[in-house]
C-alpha atoms as a PDB file:
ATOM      1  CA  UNK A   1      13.655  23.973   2.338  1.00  0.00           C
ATOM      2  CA  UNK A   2      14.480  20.768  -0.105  1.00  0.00           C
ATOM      3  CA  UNK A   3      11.795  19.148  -1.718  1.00  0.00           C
ATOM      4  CA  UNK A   4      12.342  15.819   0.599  1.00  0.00           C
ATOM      5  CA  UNK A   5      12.040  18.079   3.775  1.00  0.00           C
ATOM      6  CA  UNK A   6       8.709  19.768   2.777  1.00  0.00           C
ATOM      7  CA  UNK A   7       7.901  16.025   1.726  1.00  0.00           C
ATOM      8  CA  UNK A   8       9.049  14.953   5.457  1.00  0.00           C
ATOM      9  CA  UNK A   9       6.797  17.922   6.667  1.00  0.00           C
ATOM     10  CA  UNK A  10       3.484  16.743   4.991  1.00  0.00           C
ATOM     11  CA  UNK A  11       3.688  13.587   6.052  1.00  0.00           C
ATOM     12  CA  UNK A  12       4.855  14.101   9.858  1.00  0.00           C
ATOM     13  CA  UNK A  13       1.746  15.893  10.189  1.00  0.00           C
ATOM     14  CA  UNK A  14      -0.638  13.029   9.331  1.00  0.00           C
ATOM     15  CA  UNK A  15      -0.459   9.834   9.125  1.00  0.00           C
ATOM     16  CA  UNK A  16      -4.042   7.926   8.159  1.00  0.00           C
ATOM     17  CA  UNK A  17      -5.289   4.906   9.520  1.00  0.00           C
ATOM     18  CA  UNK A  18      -8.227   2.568   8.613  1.00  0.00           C
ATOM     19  CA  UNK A  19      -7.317   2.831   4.835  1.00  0.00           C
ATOM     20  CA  UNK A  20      -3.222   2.077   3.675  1.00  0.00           C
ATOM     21  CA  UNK A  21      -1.506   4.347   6.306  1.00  0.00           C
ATOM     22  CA  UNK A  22       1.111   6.670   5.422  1.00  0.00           C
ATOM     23  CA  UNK A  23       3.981   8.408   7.292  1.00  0.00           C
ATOM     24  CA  UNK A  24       7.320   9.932   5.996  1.00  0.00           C
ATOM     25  CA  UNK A  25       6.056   7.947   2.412  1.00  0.00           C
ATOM     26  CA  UNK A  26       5.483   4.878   3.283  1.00  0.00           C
ATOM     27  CA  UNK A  27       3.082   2.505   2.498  1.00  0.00           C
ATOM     28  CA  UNK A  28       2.557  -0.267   4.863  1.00  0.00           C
ATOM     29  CA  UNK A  29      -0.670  -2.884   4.743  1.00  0.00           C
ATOM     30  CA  UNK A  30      -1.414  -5.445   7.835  1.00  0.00           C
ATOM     31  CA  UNK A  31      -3.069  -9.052   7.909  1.00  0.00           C
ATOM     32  CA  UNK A  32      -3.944 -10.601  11.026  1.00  0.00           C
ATOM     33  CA  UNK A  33      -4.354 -14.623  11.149  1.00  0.00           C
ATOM     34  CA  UNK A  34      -6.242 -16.064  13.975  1.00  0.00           C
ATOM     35  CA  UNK A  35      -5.602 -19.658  15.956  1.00  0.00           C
ATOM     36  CA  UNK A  36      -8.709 -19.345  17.600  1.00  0.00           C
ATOM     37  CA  UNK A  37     -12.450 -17.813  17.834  1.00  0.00           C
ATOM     38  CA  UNK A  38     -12.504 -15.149  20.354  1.00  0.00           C
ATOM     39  CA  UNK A  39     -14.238 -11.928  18.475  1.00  0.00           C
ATOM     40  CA  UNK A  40     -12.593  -9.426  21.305  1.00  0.00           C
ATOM     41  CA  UNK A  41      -9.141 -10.890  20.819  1.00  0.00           C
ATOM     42  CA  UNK A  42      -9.451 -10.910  17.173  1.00  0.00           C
ATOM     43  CA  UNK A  43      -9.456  -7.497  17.034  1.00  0.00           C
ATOM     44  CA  UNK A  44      -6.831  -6.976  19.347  1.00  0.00           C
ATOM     45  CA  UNK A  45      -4.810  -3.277  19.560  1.00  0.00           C
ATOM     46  CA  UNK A  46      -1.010  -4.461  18.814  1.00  0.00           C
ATOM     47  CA  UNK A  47       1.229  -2.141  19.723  1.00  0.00           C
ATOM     48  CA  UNK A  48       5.138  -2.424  20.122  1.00  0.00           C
ATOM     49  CA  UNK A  49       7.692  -0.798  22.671  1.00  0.00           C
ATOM     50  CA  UNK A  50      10.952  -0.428  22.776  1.00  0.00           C
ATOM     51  CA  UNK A  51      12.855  -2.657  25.487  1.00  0.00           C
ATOM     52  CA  UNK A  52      12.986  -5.678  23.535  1.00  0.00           C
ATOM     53  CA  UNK A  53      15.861  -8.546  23.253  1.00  0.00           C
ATOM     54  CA  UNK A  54      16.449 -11.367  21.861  1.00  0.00           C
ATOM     55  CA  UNK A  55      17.545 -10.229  18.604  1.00  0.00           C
ATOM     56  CA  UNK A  56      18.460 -13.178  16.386  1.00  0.00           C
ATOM     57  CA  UNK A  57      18.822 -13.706  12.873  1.00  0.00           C
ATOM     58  CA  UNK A  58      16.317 -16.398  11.418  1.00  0.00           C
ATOM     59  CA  UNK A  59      18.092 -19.271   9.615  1.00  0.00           C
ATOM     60  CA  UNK A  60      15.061 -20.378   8.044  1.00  0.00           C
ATOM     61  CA  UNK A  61      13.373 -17.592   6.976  1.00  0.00           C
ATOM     62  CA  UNK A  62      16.394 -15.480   6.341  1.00  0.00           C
ATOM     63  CA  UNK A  63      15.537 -12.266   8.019  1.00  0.00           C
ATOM     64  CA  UNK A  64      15.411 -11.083  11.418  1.00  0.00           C
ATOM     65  CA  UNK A  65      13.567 -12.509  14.565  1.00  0.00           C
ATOM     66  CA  UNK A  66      13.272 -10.562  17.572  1.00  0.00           C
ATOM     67  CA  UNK A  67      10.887 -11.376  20.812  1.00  0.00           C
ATOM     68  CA  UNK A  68       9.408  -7.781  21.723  1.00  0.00           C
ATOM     69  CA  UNK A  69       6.963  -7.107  24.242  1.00  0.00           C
ATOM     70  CA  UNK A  70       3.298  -5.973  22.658  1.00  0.00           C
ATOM     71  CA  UNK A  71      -0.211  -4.172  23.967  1.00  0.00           C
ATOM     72  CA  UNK A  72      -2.601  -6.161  23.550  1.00  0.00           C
ATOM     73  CA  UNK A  73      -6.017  -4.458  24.753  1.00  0.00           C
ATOM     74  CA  UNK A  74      -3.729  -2.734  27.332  1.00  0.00           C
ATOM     75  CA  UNK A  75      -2.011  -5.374  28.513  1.00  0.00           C
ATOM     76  CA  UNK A  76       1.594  -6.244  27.946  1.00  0.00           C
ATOM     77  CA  UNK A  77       2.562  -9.762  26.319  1.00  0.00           C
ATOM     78  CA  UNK A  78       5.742 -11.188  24.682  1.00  0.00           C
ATOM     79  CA  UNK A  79       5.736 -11.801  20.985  1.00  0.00           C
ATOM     80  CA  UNK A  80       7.573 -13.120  18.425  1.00  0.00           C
ATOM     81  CA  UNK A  81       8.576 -10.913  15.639  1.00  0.00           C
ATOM     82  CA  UNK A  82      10.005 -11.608  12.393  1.00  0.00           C
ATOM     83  CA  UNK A  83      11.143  -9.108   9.349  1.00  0.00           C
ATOM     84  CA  UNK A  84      11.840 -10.250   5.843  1.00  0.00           C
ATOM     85  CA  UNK A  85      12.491  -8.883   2.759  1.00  0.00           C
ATOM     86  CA  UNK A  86      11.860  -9.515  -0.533  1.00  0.00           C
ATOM     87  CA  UNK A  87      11.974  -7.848  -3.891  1.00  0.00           C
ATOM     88  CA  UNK A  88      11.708  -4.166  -2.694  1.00  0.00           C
ATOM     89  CA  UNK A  89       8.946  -4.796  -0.019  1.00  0.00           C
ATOM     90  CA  UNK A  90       9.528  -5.731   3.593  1.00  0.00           C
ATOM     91  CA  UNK A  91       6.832  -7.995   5.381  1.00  0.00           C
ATOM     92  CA  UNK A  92       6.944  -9.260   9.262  1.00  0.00           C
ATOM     93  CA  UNK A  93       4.891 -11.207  11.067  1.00  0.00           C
ATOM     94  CA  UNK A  94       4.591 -11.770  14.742  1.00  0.00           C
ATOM     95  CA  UNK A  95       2.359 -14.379  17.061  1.00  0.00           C
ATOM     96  CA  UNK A  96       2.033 -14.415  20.718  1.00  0.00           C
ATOM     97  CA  UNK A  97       0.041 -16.036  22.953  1.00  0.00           C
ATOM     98  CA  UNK A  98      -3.270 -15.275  25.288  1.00  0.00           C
ATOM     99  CA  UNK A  99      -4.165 -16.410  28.781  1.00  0.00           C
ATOM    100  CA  UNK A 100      -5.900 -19.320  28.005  1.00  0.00           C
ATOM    101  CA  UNK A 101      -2.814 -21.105  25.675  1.00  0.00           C
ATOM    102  CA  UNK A 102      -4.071 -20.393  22.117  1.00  0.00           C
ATOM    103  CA  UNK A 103      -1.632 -18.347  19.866  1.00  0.00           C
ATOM    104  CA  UNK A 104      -3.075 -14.962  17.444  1.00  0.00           C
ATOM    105  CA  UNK A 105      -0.492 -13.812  14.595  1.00  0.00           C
ATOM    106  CA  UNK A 106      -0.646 -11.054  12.518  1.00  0.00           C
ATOM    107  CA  UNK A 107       1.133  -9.904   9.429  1.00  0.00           C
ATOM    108  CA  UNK A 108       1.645  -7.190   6.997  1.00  0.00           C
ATOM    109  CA  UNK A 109       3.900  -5.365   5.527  1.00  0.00           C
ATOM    110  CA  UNK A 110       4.983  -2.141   3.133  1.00  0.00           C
ATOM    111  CA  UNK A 111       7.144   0.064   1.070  1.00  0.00           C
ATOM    112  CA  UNK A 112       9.011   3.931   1.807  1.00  0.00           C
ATOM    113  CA  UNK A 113       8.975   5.968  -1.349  1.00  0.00           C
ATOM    114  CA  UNK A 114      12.719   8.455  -0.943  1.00  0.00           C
ATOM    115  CA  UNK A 115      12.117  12.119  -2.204  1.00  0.00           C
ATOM    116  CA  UNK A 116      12.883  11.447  -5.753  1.00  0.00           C
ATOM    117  CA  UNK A 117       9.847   8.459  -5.867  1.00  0.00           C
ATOM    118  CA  UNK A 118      11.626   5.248  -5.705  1.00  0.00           C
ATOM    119  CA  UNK A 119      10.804   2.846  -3.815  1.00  0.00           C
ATOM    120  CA  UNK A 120      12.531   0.903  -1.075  1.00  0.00           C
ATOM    121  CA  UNK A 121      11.445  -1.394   1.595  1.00  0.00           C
ATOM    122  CA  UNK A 122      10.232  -0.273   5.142  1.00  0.00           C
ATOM    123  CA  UNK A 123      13.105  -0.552   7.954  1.00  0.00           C
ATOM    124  CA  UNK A 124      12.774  -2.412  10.889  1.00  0.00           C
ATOM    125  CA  UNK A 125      12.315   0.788  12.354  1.00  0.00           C
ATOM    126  CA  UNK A 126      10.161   2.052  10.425  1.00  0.00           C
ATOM    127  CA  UNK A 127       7.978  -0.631  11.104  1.00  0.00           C
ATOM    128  CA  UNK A 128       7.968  -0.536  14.665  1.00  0.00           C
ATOM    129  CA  UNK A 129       6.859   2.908  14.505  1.00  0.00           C
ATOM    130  CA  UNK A 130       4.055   1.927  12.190  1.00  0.00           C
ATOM    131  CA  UNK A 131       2.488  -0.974  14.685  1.00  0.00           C
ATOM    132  CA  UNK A 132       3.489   2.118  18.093  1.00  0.00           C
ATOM    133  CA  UNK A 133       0.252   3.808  16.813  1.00  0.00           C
ATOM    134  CA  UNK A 134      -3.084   3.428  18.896  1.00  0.00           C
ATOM    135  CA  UNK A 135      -5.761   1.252  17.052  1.00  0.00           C
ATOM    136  CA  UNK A 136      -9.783   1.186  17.391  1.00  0.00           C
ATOM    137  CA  UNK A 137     -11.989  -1.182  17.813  1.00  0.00           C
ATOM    138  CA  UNK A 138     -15.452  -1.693  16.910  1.00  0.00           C
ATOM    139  CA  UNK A 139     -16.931  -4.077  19.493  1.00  0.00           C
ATOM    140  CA  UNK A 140     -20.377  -6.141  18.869  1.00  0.00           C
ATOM    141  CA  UNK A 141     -22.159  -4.812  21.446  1.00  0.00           C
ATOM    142  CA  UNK A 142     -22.022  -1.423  18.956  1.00  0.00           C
ATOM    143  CA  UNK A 143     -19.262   0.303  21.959  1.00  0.00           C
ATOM    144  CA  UNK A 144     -15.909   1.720  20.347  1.00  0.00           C
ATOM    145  CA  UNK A 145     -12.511   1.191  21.884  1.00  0.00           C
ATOM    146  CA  UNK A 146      -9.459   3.327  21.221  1.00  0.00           C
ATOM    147  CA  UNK A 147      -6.198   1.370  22.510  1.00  0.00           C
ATOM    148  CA  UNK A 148      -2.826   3.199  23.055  1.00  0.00           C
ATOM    149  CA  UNK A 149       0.069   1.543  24.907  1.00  0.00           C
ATOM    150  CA  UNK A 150      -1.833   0.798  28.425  1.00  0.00           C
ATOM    151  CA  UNK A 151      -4.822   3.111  28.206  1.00  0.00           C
ATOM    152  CA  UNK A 152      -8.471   1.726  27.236  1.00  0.00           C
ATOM    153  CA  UNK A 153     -10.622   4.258  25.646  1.00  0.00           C
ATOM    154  CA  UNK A 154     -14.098   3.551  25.315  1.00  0.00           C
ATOM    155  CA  UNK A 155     -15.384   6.475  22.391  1.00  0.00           C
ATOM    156  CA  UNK A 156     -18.852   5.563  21.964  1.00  0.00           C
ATOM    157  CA  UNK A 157     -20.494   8.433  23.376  1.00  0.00           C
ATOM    158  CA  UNK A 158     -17.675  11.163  21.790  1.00  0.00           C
ATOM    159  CA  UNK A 159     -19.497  10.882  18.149  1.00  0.00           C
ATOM    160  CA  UNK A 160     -20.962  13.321  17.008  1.00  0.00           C
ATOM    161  CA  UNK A 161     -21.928  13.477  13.169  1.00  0.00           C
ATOM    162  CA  UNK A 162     -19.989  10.670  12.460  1.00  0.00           C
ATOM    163  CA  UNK A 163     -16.446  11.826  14.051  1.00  0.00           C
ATOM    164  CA  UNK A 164     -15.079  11.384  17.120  1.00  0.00           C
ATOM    165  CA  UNK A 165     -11.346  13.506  18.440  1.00  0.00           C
ATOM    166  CA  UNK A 166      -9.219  11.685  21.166  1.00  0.00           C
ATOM    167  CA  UNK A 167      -6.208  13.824  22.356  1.00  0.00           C
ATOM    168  CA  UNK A 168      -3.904  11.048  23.770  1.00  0.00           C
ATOM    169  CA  UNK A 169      -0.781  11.182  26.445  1.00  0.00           C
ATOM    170  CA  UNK A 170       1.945   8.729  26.405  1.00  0.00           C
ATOM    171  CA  UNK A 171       4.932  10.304  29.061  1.00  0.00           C
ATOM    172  CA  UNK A 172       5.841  13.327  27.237  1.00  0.00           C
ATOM    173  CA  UNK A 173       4.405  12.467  24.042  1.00  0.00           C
ATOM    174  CA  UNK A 174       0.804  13.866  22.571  1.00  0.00           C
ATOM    175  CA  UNK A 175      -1.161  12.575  19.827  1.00  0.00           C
ATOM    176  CA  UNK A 176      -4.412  13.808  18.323  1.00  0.00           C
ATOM    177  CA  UNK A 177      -6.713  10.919  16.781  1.00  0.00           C
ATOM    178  CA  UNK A 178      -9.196  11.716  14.660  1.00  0.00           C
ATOM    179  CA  UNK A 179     -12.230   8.948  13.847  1.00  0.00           C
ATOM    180  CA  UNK A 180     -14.295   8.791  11.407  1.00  0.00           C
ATOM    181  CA  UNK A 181     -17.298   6.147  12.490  1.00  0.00           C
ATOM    182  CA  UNK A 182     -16.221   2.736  10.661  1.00  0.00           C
ATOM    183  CA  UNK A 183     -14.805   4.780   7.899  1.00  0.00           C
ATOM    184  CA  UNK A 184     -10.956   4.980   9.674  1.00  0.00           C
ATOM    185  CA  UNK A 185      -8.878   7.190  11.766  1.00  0.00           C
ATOM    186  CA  UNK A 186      -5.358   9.811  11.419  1.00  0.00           C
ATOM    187  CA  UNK A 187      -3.225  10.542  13.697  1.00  0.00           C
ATOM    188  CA  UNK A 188      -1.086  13.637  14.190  1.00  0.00           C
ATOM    189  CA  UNK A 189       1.651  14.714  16.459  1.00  0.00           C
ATOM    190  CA  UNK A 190       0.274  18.905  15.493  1.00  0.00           C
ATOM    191  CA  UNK A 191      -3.300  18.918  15.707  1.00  0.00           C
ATOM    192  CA  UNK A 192      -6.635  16.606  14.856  1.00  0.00           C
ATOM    193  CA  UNK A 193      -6.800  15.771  11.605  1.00  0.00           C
ATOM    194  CA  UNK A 194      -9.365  17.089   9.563  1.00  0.00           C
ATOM    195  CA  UNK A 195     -11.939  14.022   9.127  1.00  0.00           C
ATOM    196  CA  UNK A 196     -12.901  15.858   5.505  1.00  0.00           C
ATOM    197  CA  UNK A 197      -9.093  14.351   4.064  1.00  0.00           C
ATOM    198  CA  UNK A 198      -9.926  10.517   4.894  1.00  0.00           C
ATOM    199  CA  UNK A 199     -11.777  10.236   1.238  1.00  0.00           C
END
């Protein structure tokens, strides 16, 4: 086994959430902007499918604009996506808009690190990967929310000592989430994260 594939291996097996998330070496950070006060849309679960169109370059931001259909608290909405990069680091941003007209963006962005520890800017799909992985949400009526492509998870009552394990089913696909209360959440394709490695 090379040194990239048992570097591959470590990080296909958990990626962490809540903190700077990392998968296959990368590094990727998200902003969100908001257009509006609505505390249960602020926190909205974003999540990105495959099906999209409208790919089209961006004259004047000189990268790559694509509409793409998003979750957004389980429900599916067109967006507006947009990839740039810049010295070594790749950022996107994307805004869509709710039910009652207002628009939400959000932004972020991140780095890959190869095998021999340079650096390099996340791919397109890379990224789309990144924002395809289920979010939580701490609502202020103290209730959690776990959000994954359609479903609507409510946690609250699954603590206990602090941690919570959600085993969720997307067509063929399982993933294990691991929470820790307010203190973020990993994800693995294998097993549930152990909560003890979020520190």
């Amino acid at each position: 086994m090379t040194e990239r594939d048992r570097y591959k291996k470590v990080f296909d097996t958990v990626s962490s959430f809540g903190m700077e998330p990392l998968e296959e070496g990368s590094l990727m950070t998200k902003r969100r902007k908001h257009f509006y006060l609505n505390r249960a849309a602020a926190a909205a679960a974003v999540l990105l499918i495959a099906g999209s169109t409208g790919v089209a370059y961006a004259a004047n931001v000189g990268g790559i604009q694509r509409t793409v259909q998003l979750w957004i608290h389980g429900d599916q909405t067109d967006a507006t996506l947009v990839i740039e990069t810049e010295e070594g680091y790749a950022e996107y941003s994307a805004t869509y808009q709710l039910q009652d007209g207002s628009t939400e963006s959000f932004s972020g962005g991140g780095i890959a690190y190869e095998a021999d520890g340079s650096e390099r800017p996340l791919t397109e799909e890379e990224i789309l990967q990144e924002l395809s992985m289920p979010t939580v949400e701490y609502k202020e009526d103290g209730s959690v929310w776990v959000y994954y492509y359609n479903q609507k998870i409510d946690v609250t009552d699954s603590f206990e000592n602090g941690v919570c394990y959600v085993k969720l089913v997307n067509g063929g696909e399982t993933l294990y989430l691991t929470i820790k209360y307010k203190d973020g959440y990993s994800t693995s394709y294998d097993k549930y994260p152990d909560p003890r490695l979020f520190n």
